[in-house]
Protein backbone atom coordinates (compact mmCIF):
# COMPACT_ATOMS: atom_id res chain seq x y z
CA UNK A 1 80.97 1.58 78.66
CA UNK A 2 78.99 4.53 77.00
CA UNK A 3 80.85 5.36 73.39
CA UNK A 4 81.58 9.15 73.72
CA UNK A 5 79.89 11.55 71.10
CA UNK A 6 82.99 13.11 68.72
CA UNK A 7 82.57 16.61 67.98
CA UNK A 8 83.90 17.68 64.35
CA UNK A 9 86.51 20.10 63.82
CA UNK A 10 84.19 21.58 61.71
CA UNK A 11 81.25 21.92 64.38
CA UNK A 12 83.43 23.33 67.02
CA UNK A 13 84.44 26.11 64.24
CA UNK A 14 81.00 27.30 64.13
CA UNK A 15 80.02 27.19 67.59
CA UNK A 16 82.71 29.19 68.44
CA UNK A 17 82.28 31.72 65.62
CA UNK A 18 78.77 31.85 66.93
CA UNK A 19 79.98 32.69 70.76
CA UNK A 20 81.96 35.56 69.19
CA UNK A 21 79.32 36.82 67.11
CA UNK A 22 77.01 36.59 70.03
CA UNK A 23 79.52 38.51 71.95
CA UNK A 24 80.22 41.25 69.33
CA UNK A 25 76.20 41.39 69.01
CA UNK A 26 75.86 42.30 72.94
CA UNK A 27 78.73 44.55 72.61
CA UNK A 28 76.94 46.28 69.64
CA UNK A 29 74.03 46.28 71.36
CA UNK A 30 75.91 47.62 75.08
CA UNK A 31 77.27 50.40 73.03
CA UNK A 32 74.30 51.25 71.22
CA UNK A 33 72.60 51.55 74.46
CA UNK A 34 75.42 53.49 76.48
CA UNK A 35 75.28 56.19 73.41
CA UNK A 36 71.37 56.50 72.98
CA UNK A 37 71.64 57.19 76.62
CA UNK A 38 74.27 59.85 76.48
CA UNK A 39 72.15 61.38 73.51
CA UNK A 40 69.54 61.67 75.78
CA UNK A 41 71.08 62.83 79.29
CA UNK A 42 72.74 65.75 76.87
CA UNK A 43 69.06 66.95 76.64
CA UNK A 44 67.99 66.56 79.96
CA UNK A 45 66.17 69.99 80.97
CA UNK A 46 68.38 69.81 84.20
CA UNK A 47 71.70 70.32 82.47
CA UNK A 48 70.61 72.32 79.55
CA UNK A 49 71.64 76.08 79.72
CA UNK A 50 68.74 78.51 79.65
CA UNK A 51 70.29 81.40 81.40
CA UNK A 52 73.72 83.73 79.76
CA UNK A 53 74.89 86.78 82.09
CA UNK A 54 77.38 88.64 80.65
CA UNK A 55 79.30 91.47 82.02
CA UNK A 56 82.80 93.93 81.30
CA UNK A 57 80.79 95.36 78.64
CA UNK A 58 80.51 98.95 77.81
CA UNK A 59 80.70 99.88 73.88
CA UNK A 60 79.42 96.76 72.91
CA UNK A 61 75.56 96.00 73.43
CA UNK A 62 74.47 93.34 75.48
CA UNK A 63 71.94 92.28 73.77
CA UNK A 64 73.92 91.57 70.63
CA UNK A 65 76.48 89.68 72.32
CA UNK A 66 73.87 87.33 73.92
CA UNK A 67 72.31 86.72 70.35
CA UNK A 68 75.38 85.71 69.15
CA UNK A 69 76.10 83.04 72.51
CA UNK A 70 72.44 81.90 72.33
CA UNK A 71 72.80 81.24 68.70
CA UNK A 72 75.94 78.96 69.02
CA UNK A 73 73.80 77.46 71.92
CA UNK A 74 71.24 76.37 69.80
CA UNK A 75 70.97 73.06 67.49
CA UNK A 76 73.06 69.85 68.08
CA UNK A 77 76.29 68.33 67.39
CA UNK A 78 76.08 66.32 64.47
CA UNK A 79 72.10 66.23 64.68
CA UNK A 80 72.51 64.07 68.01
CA UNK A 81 74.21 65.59 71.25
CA UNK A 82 72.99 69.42 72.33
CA UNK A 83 74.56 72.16 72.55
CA UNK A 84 73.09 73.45 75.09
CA UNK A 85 74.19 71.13 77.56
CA UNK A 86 76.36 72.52 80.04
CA UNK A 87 79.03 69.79 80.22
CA UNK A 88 79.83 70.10 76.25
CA UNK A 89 78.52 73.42 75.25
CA UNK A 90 80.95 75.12 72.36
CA UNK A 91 82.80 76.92 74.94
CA UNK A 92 85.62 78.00 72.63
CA UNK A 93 83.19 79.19 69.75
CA UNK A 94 81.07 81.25 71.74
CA UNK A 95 84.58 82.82 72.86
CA UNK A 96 85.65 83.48 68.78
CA UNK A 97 82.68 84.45 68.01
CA UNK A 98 81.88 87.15 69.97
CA UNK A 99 86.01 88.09 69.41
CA UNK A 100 85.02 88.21 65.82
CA UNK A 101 82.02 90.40 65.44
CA UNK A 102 82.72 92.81 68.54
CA UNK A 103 86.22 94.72 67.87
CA UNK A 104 86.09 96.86 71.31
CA UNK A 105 86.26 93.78 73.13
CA UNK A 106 89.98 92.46 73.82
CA UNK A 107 89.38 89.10 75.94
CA UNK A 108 86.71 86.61 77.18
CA UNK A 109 86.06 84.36 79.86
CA UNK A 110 83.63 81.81 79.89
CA UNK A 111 82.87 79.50 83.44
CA UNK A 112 79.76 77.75 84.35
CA UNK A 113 78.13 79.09 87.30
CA UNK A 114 75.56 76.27 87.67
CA UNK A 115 73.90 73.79 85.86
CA UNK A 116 71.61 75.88 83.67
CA UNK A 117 73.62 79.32 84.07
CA UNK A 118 77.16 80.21 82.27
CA UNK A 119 78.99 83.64 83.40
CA UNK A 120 80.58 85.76 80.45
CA UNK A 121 83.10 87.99 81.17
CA UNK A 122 84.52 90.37 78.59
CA UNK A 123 87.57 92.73 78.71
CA UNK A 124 87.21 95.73 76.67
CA UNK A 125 89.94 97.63 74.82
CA UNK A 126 90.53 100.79 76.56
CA UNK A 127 90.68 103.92 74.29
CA UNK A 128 94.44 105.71 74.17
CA UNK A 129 94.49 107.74 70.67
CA UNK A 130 92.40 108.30 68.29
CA UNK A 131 92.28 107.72 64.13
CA UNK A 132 90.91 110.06 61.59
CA UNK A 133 89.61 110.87 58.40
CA UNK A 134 88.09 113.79 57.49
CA UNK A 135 85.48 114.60 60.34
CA UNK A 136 85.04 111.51 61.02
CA UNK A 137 87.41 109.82 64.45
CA UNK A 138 87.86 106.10 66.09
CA UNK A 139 89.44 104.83 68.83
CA UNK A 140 92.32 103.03 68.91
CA UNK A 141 93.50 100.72 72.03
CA UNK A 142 97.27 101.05 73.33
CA UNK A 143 98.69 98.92 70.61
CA UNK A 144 97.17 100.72 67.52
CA UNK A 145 94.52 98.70 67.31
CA UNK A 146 90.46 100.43 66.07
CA UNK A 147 88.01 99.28 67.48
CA UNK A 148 85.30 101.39 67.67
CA UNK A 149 83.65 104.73 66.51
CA UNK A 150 84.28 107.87 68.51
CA UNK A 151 82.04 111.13 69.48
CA UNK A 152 82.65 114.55 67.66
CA UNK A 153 84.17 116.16 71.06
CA UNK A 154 86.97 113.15 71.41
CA UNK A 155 89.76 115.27 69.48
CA UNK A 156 89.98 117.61 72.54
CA UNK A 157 90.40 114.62 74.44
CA UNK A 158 93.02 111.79 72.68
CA UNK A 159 96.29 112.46 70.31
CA UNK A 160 95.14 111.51 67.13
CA UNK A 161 96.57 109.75 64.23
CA UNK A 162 95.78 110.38 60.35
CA UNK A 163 96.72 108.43 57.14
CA UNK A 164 97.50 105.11 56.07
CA UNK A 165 94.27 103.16 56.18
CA UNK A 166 92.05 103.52 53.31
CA UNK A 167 88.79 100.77 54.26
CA UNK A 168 85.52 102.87 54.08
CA UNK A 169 85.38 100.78 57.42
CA UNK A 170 88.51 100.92 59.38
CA UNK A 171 86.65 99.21 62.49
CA UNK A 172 89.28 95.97 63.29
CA UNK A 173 92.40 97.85 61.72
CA UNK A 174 95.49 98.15 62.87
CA UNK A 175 97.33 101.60 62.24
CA UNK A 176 100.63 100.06 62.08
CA UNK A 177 102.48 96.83 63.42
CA UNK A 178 102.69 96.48 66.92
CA UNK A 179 106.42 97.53 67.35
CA UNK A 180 106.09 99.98 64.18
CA UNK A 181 103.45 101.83 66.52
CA UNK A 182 104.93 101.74 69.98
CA UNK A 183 107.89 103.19 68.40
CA UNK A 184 106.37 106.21 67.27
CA UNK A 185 104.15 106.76 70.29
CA UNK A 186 107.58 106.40 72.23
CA UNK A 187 108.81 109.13 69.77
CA UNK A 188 105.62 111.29 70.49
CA UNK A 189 106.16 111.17 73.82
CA UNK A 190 109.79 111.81 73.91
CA UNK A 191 108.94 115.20 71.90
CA UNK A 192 106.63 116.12 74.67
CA UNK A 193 109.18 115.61 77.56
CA UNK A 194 111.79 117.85 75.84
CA UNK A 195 108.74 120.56 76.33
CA UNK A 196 107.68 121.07 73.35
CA UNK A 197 103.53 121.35 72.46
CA UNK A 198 102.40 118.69 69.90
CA UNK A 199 99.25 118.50 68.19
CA UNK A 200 98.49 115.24 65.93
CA UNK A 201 100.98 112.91 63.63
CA UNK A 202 100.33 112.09 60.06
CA UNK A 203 101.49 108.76 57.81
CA UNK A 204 102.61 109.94 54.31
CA UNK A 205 103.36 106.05 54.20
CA UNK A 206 104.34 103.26 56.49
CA UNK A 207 107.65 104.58 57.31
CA UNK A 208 107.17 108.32 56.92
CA UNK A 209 105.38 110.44 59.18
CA UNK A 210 104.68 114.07 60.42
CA UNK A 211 104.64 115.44 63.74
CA UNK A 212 102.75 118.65 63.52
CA UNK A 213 103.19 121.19 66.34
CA UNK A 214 100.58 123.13 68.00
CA UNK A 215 103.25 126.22 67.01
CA UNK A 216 102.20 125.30 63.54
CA UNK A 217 105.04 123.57 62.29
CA UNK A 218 105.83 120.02 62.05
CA UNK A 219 108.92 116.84 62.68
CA UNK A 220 109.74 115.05 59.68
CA UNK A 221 111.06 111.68 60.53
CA UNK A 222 111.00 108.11 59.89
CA UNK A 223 111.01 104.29 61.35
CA UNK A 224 113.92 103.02 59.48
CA UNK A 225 116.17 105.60 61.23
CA UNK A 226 116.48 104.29 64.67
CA UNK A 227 113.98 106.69 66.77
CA UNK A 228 116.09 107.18 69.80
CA UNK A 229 118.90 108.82 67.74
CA UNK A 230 116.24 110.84 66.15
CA UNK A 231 115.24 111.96 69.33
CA UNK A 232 118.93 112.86 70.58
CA UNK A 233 119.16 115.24 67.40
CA UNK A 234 116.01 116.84 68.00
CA UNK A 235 117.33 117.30 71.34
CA UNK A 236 120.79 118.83 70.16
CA UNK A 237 119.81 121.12 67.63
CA UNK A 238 116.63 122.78 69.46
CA UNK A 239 119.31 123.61 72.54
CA UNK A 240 120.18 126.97 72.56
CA UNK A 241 123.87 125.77 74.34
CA UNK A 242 124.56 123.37 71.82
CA UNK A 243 128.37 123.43 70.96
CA UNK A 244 127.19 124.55 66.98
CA UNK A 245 125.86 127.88 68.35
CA UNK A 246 122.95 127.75 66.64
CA UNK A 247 119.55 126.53 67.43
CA UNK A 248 116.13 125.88 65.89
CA UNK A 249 113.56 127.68 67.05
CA UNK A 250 110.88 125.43 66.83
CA UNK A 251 108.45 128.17 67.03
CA UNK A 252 109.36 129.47 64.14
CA UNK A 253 109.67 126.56 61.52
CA UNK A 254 107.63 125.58 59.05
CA UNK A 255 109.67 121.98 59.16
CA UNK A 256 112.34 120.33 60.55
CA UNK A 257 113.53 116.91 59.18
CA UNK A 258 114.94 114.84 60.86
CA UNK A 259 115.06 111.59 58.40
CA UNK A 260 118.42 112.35 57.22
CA UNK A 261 120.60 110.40 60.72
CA UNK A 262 122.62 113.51 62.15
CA UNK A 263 121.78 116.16 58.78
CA UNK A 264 118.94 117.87 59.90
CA UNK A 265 117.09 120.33 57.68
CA UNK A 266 114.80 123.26 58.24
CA UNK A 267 112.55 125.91 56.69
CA UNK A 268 111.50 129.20 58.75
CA UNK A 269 107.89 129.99 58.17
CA UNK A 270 108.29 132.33 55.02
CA UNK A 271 111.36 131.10 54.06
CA UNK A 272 112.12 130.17 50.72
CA UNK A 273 114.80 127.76 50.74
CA UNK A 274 115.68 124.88 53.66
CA UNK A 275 118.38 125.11 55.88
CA UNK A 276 120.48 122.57 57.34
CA UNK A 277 122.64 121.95 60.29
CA UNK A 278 124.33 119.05 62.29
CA UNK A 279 122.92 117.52 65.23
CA UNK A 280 126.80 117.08 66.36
């Protein structure tokens, strides 16, 4: 009978440490293979993007905006995969970029329309008021927000708000907090509704402000008194049946201020001392 060959501990170690490195080579190489060939397939011409539409746009040039997409377009991900390629383009950069350098435009959608083509769509802030300093106005979106320059004519057009902001540039400021400014434009509007003709509010500071009055005159009030109370004394002492007997003609003031909760002051035009009265 044939004597059977013994195989060392030691020898089956190695063999088997060189079936795993043999394995963990192929693997190596597998992967090495499967990447080089994603590398290239992300610059295949057929699914690189060489066309951008955009559209929404009005204030903001076209031509600008699709500089700033093609230039986020361009290059590669860490020197390897491109950008360009439609499946892994830098869909969210394109987006902050162009929310970044082009104030006028509030939103951005970005879809792929084919394999070489993306579709941008922008929303544009839509102009409400205006802010301004000296002779020179902005326009400012629904929530206070500036965005972009405005013509000479736009005063006869838009209320318009002065003060506070002193940036050479005021492009991307906000005139006041959201809630801040959608309480006074509340206020504004309030004024209006009880009939009476206003021209344009001024800041003296963040909580202070001036309604002036196409009559002349102006409203004294302020944000840390709650507005609709404000509004309600306005309302009482400018009625001529108010159960004081007295009114304020409005007409005829050269303030009225109303920062002081139900103690409202006034001074006629030529008067020289203020007057006051209660709202109730």
């Amino acid at each position: 009978m044939k004597k059977r060959k013994v195989i060392e501990p030691s020898q089956l170690g190695r063999r088997r440490r060189r079936r795993r490195n043999l394995r963990l080579l192929l693997w190596i190489l597998l992967i090495l293979v499967v990447f080089g060939g994603i590398v290239a397939i992300s610059h295949l011409p057929q699914f690189s993007i060489d066309n951008v539409k955009l559209e929404g746009n009005t204030f903001s040039s076209t031509n600008n905006i699709l500089h700033t997409a093609e230039d986020d377009l361009s290059g590669d991900y860490f020197k390897l995969f491109s950008k360009s390629n439609i499946f892994i383009f830098p869909k969210r950069k394109i987006e902050s970029d162009i929310l970044a350098q082009y104030p006028p435009i509030k939103s951005i959608s970005i879809k792929r329309s084919s394999l070489k083509e993306i579709q941008i769509t922008v929303l544009e802030r839509k102009q409400q008021f205006l802010w301004c300093r000296l002779d020179q106005c902005y326009f400012m979106d629904s929530s206070g927000f500036i965005f972009n320059v405005a013509p000479a004519f736009s005063t006869d057009l838009y209320f318009t708000y002065y003060g506070l902001i002193e940036l050479e540039n005021p492009v991307g400021q906000n005139y006041l907090s959201l809630d801040k400014f959608d309480g006074v434009v509340r206020f504004v509007n309030n004024v209006k509704k009880l009939g009476i003709s206003t021209d344009y509010v001024k800041a003296t500071d963040n909580n202070n402000f001036e309604l002036h009055l196409l009559s002349g005159g102006k409203i004294l009030f302020n944000t840390n008194q709650p507005l609709d109370e404000t509004i309600s004394n306005l309302q009482t002492v400018t009625d001529k049946n108010n159960a004081s007997g007295t009114s304020v003609d409005l007409s005829k003031i050269e303030y009225l201020d109303l920062r002081f909760g139900n103690k409202v002051f006034y001074k006629l035009t030529g008067a020289t001392v203020a007057t006051s009265t209660q709202s109730n």
